[in-house]
Structure formats: structure tokens, C-alpha cells
N, C-alpha and C. Protein backbone atom coordinates (compact mmCIF):
# COMPACT_ATOMS: atom_id res chain seq x y z
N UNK A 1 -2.17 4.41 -8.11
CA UNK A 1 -1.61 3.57 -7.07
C UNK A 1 -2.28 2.20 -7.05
N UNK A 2 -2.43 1.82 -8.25
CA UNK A 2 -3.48 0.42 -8.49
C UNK A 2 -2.22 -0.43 -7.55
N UNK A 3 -1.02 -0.45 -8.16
CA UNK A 3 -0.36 -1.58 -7.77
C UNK A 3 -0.34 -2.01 -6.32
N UNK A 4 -0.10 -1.07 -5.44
CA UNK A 4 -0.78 -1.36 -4.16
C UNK A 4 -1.93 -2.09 -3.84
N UNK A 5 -2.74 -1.68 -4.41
CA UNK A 5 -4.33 -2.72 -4.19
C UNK A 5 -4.03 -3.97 -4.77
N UNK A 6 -3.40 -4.00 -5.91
CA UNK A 6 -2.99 -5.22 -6.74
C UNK A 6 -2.29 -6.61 -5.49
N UNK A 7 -1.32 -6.16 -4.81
CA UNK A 7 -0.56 -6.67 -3.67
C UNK A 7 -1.56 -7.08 -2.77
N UNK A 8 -2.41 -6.04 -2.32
CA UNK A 8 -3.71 -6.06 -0.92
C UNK A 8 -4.43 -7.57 -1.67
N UNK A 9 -4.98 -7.37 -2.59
CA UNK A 9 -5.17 -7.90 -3.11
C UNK A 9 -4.98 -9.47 -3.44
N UNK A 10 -3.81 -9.49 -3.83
CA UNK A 10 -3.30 -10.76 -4.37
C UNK A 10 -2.90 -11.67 -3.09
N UNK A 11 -2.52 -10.43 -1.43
CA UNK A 11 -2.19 -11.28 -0.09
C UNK A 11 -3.46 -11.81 -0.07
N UNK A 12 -4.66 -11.38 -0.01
CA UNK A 12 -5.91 -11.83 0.50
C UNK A 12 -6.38 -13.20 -0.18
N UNK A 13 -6.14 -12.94 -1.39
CA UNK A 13 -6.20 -14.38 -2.29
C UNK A 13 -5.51 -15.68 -1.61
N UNK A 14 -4.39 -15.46 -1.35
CA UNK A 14 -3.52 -16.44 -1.10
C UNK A 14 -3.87 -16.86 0.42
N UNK A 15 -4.42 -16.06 1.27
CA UNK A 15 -5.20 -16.30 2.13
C UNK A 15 -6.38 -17.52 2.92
N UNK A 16 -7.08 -17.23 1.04
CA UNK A 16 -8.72 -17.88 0.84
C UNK A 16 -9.40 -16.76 2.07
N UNK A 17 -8.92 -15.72 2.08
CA UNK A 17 -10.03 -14.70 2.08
C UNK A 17 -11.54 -14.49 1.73
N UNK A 18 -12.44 -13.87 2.30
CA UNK A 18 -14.16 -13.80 1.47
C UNK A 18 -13.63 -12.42 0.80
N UNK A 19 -14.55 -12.12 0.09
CA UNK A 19 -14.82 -10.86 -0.56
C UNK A 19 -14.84 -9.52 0.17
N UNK A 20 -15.60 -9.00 1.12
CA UNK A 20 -15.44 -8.17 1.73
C UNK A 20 -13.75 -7.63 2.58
N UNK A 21 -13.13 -9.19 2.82
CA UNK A 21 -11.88 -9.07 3.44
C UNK A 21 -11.09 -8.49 2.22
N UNK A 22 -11.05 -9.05 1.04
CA UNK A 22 -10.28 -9.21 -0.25
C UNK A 22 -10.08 -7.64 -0.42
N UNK A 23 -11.43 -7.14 0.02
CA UNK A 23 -11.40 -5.60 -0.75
C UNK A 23 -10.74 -4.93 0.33
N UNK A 24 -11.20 -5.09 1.70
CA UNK A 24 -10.24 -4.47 2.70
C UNK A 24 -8.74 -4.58 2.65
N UNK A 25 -8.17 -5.55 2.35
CA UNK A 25 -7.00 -5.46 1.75
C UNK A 25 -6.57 -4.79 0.52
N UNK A 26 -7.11 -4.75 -0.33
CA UNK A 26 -6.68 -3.64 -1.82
C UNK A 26 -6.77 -2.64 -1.45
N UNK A 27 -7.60 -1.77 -0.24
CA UNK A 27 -7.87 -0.23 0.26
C UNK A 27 -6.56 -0.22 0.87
N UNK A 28 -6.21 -1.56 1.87
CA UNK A 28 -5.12 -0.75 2.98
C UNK A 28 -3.69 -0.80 2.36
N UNK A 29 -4.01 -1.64 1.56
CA UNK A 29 -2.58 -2.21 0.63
C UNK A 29 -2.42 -0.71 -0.71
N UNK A 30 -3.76 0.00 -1.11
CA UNK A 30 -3.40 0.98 -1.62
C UNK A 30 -3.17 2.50 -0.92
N UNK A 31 -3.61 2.52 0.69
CA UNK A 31 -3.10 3.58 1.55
C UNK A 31 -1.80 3.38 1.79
N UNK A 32 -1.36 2.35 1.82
CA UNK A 32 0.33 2.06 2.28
C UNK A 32 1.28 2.54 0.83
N UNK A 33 0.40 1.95 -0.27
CA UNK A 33 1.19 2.52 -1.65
C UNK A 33 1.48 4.49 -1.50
N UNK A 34 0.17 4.91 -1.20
CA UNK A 34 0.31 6.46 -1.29
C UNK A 34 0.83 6.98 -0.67
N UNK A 35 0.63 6.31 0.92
CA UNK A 35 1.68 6.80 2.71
C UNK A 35 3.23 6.46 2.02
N UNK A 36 3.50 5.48 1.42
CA UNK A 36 4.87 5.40 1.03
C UNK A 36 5.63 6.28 -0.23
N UNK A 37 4.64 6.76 -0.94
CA UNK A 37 4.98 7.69 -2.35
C UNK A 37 5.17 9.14 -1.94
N UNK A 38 4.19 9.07 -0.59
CA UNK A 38 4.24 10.60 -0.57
C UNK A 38 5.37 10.92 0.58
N UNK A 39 5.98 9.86 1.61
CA UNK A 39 6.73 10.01 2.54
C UNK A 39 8.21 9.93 2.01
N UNK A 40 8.63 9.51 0.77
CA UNK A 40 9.88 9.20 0.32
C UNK A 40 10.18 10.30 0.27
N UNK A 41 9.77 11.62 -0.78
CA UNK A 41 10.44 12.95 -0.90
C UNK A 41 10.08 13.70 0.33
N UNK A 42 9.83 13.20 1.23
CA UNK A 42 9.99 13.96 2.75
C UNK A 42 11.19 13.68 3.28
N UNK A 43 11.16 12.41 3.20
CA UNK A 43 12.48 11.82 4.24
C UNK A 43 13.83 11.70 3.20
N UNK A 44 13.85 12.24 1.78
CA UNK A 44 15.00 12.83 1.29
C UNK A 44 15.45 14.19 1.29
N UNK A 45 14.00 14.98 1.22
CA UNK A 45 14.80 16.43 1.43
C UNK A 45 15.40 16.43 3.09
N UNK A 46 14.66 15.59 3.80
CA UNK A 46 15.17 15.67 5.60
C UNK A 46 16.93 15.18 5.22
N UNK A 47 17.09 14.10 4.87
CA UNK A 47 18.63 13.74 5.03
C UNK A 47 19.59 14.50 3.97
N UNK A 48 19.17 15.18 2.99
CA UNK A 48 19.27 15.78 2.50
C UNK A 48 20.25 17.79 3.02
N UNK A 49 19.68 17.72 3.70
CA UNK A 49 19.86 18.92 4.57
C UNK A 49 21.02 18.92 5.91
N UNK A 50 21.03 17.33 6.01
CA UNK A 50 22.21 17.16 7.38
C UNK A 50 23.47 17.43 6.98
């Protein structure tokens, strides 16, 4: 799920962010990558079923 951090990442840059912020962004920007990978085949088998 690099690409997520990649994004966290690249917002913070564009920012002029410090370092410590930079990295807090690649963590939350790569929890949102995994919260979103793992919630898609939830919310298809759900509509899936109606």
C-alpha cells in the first residue's frame, strides 16, 4: 500500500511541510489506502445481496 503513503506524502510536500509532518501524512495517507482496499469487497458483497 506504498501508493497511499506516496500521495500522504507528496500532499505534505506541496505543503512545505517539516519532516515529522511529511511522515504523518504517508502513515495516514497509507491507513486510508488499506481502510479503502479492505472496505470495497464489503460494500460489494452488501449491494450485492439487495
Amino acid at each position: 500500500m506504498s501508493y497511499g503513503a506516496c500521495v500522504g506524502d507528496a500532499f505534505s510536500i506541496l505543503l512545505h511541510l517539516n519532516t515529522w509532518q511529511t511522515k504523518l501524512f504517508a502513515y495516514v495517507g497509507d491507513l486510508l489506502t488499506v481502510f479503502i482496499t479492505v472496505s470495497i469487497p464489503k460494500l460489494m458483497r452488501r449491494s450485492s445481496k439487495l
